[in-house]
Protein backbone atom coordinates (compact mmCIF):
# COMPACT_ATOMS: atom_id res chain seq x y z
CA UNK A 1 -2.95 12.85 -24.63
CA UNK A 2 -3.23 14.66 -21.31
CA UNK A 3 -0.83 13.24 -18.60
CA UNK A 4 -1.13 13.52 -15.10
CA UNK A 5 1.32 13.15 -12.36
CA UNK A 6 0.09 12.28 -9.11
CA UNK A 7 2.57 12.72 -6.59
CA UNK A 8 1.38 12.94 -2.27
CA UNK A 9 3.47 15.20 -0.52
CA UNK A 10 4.91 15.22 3.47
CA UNK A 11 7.40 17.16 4.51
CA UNK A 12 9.25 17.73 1.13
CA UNK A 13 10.24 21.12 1.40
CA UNK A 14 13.85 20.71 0.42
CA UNK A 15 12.65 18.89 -2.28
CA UNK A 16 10.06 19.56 -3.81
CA UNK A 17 10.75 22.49 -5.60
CA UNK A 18 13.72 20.45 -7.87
CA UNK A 19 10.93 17.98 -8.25
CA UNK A 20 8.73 20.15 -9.89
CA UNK A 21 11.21 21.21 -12.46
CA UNK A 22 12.54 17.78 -13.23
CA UNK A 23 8.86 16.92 -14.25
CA UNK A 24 8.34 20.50 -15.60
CA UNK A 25 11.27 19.42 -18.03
CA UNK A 26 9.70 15.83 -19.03
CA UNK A 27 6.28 18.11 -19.93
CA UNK A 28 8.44 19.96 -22.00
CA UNK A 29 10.16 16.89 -24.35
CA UNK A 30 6.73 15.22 -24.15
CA UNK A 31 5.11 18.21 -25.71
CA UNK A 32 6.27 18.04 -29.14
CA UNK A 33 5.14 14.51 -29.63
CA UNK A 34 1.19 14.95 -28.76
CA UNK A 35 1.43 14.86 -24.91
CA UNK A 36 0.30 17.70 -22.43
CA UNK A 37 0.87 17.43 -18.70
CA UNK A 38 -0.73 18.18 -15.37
CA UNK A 39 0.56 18.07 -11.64
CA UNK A 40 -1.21 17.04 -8.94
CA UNK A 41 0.45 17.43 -6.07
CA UNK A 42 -1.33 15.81 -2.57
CA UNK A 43 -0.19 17.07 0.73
CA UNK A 44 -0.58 15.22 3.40
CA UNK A 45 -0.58 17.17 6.48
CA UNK A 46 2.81 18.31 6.27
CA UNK A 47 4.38 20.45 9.42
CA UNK A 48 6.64 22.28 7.25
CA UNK A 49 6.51 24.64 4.10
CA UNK A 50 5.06 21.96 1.53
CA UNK A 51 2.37 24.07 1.18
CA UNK A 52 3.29 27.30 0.85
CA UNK A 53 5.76 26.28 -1.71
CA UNK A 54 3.21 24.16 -3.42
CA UNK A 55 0.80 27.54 -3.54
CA UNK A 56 3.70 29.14 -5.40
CA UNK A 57 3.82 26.89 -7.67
CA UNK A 58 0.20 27.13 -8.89
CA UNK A 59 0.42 30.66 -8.90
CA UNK A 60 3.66 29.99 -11.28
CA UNK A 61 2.52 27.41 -13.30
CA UNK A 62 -1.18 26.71 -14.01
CA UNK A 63 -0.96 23.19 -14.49
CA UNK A 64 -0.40 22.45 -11.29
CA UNK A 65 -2.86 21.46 -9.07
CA UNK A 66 -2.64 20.69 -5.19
CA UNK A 67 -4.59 19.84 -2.32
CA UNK A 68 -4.02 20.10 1.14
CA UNK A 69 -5.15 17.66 3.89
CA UNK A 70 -6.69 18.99 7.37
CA UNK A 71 -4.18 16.74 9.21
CA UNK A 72 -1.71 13.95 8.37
CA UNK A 73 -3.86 10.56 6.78
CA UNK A 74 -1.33 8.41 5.41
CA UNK A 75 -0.12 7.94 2.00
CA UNK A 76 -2.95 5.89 0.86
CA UNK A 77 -5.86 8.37 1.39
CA UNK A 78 -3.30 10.86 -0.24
CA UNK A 79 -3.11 8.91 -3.44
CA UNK A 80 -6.93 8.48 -3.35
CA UNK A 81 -6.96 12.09 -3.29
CA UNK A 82 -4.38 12.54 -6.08
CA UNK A 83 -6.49 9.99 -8.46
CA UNK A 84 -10.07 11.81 -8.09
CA UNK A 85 -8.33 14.73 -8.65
CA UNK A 86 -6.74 13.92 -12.04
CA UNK A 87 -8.39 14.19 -15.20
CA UNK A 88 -5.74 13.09 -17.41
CA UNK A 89 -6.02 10.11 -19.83
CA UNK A 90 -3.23 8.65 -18.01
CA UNK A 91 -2.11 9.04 -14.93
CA UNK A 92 1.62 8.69 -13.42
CA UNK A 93 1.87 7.93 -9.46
CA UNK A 94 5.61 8.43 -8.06
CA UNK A 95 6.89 10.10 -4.99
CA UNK A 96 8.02 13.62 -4.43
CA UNK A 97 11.53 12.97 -3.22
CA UNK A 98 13.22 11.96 -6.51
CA UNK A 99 13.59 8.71 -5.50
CA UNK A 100 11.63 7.63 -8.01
CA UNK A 101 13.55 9.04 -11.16
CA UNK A 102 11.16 11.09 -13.53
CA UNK A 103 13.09 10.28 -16.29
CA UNK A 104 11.63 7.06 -16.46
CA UNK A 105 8.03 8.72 -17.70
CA UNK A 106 9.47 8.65 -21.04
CA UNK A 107 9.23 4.89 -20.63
CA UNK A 108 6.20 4.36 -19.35
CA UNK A 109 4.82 6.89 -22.25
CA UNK A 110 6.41 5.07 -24.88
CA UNK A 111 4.99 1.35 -23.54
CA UNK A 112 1.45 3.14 -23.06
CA UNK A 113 1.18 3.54 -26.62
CA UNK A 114 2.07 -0.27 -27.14
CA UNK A 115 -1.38 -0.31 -25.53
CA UNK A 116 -0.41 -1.36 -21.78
CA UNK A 117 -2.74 -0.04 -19.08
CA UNK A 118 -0.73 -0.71 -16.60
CA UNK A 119 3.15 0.16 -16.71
CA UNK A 120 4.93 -1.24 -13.74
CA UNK A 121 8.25 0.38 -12.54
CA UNK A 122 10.03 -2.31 -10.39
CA UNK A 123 13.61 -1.27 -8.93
CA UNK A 124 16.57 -3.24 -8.32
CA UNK A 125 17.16 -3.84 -4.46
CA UNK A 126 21.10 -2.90 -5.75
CA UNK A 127 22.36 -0.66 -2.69
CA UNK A 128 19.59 -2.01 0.00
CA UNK A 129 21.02 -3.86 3.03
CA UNK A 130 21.24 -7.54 2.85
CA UNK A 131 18.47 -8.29 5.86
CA UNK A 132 16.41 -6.06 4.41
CA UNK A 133 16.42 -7.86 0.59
CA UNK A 134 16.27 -10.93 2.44
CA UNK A 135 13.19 -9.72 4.04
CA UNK A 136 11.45 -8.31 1.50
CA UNK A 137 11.86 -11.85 -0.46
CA UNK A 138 10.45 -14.00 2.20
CA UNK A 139 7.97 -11.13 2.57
CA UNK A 140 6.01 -11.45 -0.87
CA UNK A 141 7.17 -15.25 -1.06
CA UNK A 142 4.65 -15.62 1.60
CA UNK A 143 2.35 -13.10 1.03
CA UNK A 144 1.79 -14.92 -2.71
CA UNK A 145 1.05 -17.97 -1.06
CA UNK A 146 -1.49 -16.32 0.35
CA UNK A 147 -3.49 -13.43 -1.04
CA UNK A 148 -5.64 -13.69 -4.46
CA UNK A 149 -3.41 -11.32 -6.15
CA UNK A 150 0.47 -11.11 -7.17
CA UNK A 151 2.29 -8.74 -5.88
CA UNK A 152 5.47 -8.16 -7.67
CA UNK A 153 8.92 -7.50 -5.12
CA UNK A 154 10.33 -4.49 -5.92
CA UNK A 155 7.10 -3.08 -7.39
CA UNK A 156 5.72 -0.34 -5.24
CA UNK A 157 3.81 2.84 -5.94
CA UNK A 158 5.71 4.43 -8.84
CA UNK A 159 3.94 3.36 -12.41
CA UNK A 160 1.39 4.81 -14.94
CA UNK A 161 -2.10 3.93 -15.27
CA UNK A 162 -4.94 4.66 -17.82
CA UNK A 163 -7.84 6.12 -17.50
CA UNK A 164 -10.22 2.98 -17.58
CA UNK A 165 -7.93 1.66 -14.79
CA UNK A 166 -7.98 4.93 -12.58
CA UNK A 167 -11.72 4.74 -12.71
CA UNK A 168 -11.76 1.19 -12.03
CA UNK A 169 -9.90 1.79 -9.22
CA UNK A 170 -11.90 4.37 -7.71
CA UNK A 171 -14.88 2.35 -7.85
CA UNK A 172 -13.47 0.15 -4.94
CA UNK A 173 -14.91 2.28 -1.86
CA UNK A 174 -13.25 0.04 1.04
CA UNK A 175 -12.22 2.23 3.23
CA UNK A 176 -9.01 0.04 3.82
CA UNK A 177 -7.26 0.26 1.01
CA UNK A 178 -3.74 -1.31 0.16
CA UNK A 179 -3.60 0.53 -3.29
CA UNK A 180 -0.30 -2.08 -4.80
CA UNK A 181 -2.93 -4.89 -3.68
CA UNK A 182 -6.08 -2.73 -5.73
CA UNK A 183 -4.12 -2.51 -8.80
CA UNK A 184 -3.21 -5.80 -9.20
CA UNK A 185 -6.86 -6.91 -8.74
CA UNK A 186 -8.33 -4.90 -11.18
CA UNK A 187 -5.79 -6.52 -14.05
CA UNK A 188 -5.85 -5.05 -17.86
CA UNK A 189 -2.62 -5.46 -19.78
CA UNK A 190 0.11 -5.01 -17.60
CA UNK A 191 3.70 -4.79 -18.28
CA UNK A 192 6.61 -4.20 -15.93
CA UNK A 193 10.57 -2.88 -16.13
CA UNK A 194 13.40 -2.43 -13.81
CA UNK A 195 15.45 0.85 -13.28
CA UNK A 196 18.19 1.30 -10.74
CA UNK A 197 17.22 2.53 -7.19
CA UNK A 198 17.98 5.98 -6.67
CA UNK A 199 18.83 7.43 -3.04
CA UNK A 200 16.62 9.83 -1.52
CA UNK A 201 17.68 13.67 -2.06
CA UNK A 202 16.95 15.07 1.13
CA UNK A 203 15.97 13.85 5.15
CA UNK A 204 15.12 10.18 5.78
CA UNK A 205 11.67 7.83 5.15
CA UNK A 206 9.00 8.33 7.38
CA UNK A 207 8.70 4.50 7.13
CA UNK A 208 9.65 3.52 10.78
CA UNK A 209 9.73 -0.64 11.73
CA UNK A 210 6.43 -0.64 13.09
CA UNK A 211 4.78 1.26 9.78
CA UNK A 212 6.53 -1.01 7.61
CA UNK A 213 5.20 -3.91 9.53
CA UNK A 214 1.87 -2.80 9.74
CA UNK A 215 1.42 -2.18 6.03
CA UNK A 216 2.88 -5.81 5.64
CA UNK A 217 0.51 -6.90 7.93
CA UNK A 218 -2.28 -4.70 5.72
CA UNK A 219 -1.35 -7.08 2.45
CA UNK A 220 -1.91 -10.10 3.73
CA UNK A 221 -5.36 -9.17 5.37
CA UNK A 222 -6.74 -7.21 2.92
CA UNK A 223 -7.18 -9.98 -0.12
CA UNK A 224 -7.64 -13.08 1.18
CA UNK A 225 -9.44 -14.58 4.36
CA UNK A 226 -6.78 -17.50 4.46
CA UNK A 227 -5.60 -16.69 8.18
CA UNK A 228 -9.82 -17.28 9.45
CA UNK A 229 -9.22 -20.38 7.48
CA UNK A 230 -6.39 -21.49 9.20
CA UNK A 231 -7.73 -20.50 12.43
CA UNK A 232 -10.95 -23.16 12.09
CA UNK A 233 -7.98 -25.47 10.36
CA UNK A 234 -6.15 -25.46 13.63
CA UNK A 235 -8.80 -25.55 15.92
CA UNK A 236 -9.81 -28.58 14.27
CA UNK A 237 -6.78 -30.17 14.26
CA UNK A 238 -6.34 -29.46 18.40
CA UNK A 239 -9.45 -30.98 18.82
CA UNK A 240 -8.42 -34.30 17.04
CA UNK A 241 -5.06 -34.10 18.91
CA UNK A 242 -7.30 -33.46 22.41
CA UNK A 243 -9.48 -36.46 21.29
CA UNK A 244 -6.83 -38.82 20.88
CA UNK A 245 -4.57 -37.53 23.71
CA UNK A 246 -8.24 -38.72 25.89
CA UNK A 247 -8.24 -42.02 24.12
CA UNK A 248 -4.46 -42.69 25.11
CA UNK A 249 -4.84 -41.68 28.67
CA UNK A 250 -8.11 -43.40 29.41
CA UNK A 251 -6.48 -46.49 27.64
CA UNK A 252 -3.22 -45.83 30.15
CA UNK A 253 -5.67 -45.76 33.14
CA UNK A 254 -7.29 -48.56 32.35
CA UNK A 255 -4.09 -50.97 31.74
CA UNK A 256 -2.40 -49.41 34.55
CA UNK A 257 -4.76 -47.99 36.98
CA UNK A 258 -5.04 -44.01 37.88
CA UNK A 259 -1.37 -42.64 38.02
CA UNK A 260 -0.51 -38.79 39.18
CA UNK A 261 -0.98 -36.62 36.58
CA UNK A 262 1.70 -34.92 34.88
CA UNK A 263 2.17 -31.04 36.41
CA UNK A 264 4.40 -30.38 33.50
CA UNK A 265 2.18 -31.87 30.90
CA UNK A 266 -0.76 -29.92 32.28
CA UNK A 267 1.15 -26.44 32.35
CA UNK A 268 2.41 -27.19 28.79
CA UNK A 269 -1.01 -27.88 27.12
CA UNK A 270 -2.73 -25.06 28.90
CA UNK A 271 -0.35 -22.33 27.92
CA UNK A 272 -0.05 -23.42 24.55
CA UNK A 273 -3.77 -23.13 23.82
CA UNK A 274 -3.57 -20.22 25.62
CA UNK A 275 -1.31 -18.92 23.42
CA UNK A 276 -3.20 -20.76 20.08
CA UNK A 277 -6.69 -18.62 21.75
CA UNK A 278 -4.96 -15.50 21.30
CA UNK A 279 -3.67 -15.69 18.31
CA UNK A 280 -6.84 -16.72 16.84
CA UNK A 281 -8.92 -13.74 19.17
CA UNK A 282 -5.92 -11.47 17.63
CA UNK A 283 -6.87 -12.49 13.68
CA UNK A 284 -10.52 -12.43 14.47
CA UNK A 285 -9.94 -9.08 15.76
CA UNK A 286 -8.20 -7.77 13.16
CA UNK A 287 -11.07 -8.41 10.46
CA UNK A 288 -13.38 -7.41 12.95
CA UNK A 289 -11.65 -4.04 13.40
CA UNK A 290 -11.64 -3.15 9.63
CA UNK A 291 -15.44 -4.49 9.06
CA UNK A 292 -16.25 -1.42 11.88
CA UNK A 293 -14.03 1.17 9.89
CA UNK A 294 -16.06 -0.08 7.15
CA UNK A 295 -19.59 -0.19 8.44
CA UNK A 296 -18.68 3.85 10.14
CA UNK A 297 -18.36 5.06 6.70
CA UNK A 298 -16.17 7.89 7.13
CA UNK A 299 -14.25 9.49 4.53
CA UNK A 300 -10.67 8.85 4.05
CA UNK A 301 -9.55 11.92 4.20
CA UNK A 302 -10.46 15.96 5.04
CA UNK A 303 -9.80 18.82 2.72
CA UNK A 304 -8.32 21.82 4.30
CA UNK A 305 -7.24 23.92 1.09
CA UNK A 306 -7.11 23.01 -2.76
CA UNK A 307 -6.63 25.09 -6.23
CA UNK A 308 -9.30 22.62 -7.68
CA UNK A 309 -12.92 21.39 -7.33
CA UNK A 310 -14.75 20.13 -4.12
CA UNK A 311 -15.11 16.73 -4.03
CA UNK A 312 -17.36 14.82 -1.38
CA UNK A 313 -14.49 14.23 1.35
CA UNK A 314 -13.94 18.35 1.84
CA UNK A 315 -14.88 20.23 4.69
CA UNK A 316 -18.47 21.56 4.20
């Protein structure tokens, strides 16, 4: 069985180099029992010397293969990228910092051939600050209220896949794609385990607050139209409120005559439906925004330099 490690790339230079030989050294114990390996290695527009180093080591090591993005797209279009480029019968996506211990492919191997098609690496949140766990709880508490999928805490990008899966998931084109939300849609036999999280090796994330709360944000919207429901939900229930707020006041007027309106009362109700209008213009907008990133149809990503085939999203 051909394996294939998928693993997007930005500025890993200190890194990635140990990286390659700690998987280089699972190819070699997986060898003897049937398996053969590949590296794909994805990089996304990285400002340092990812890819020179990753040109090195094709030149040292023909099974790897890279590709190298025209400019920085995120990590999503990189692990598009990394999954049409793999032609193994499974496929292992984990990052390039170590953080995600390759050890653990021995693992996922061995539950593979218990016929999983899906094999889930979840770490512990052992080590993580306490707002942050917190967070992340409430997080997917909510988010599983919500969307048409599960989406397992702790579960992120590192896991293996086979090949019916990979192709499954490359038939969804959307052009927003929340690839932890993909995979759990398209189902088969899953099965999950936990390993201990291990700190990063070199620099910090490139997760900032405002990336983490935009892909948050990209979970919720991107299986479920619940928040348009709620908006017509709420709108509705104003209205009643309006309606009978009307009723009470004409009743008042009538028992007691015409009294000065209420300045506060007036202030209060129009800048809370104010504030209701945005809100709603903000979650109309948002769906709005991705059906025109749909309907332009570009590709997710630009091909400046690879080792491997064209595919339809390189530079002509």
């Amino acid at each position: 069985m051909l394996i294939s490690i998928v693993a997007p790339c930005f500025n890993e230079e200190d890194v990635i180099e140990r990286f390659h030989e700690a998987v280089q050294q699972v190819a070699d114990d997986l060898l003897p029992l049937g398996h053969d390996m590949e590296f794909v290695y994805v990089d996304d527009g990285s400002r340092d010397r990812t890819l020179p180093l990753l040109q090195q080591l094709a030149a040292a090591d023909p099974r790897v293969r890279y590709v190298s993005f025209s400019r920085n797209f995120g990590k999503e279009a990189a692990l598009l990228a990394g999954l049409r480029h793999a032609t193994g019968d499974s496929v292992v996506v984990m990052d390039a910092d170590l953080q995600h211990p390759p050890e653990l492919i021995h693992r996922m191997v061995e539950l593979r051939g218990q016929g999983y098609d899906q094999v889930l690496a979840r770490r512990s949140r052992k080590g993580d600050r306490v707002t942050r766990t917190l967070t992340a709880r409430l997080y997917y508490r909510l988010v599983n209220r919500l969307v048409d999928v599960e989406l397992k805490d702790g579960v992120g990008d590192f896991r293996l896949l086979s090949r019916r899966v990979v192709d499954a998931v490359l038939g969804l084109t959307e052009y927003n794609r929340f690839s932890k939300g993909l995979f759990a849609w398209v189902g088969f036999p899953t099965t999950t385990f936990e390993y201990e999280n291990a700190v990063r090796e070199h620099g910090s994330s490139s997760w900032t607050l405002k990336s983490l709360l935009n892909y948050g944000l990209d979970g919720l919207l991107s299986f479920n139209n619940r928040p348009l429901r709620a908006a017509l939900h709420l709108g509705m229930w104003l209205l009643l409120c309006a309606g009978l707020y009307t009723a009470w006041i004409v009743g008042a007027a009538l028992v007691n005559g015409v009294q000065t309106p209420g300045y506060v009362t007036i202030i209060t109700a129009v800048t809370a439906l104010a504030g209701v209008q945005m809100v709603m213009l903000g979650v109309i907008g948002e769906y709005t925004g991705r059906i025109y990133y749909e309907v332009k149809g570009r590709p997710h990503f630009l091909v400046k330099e690879s080792n491997v085939e064209r595919t339809k999203d390189l530079i002509p």
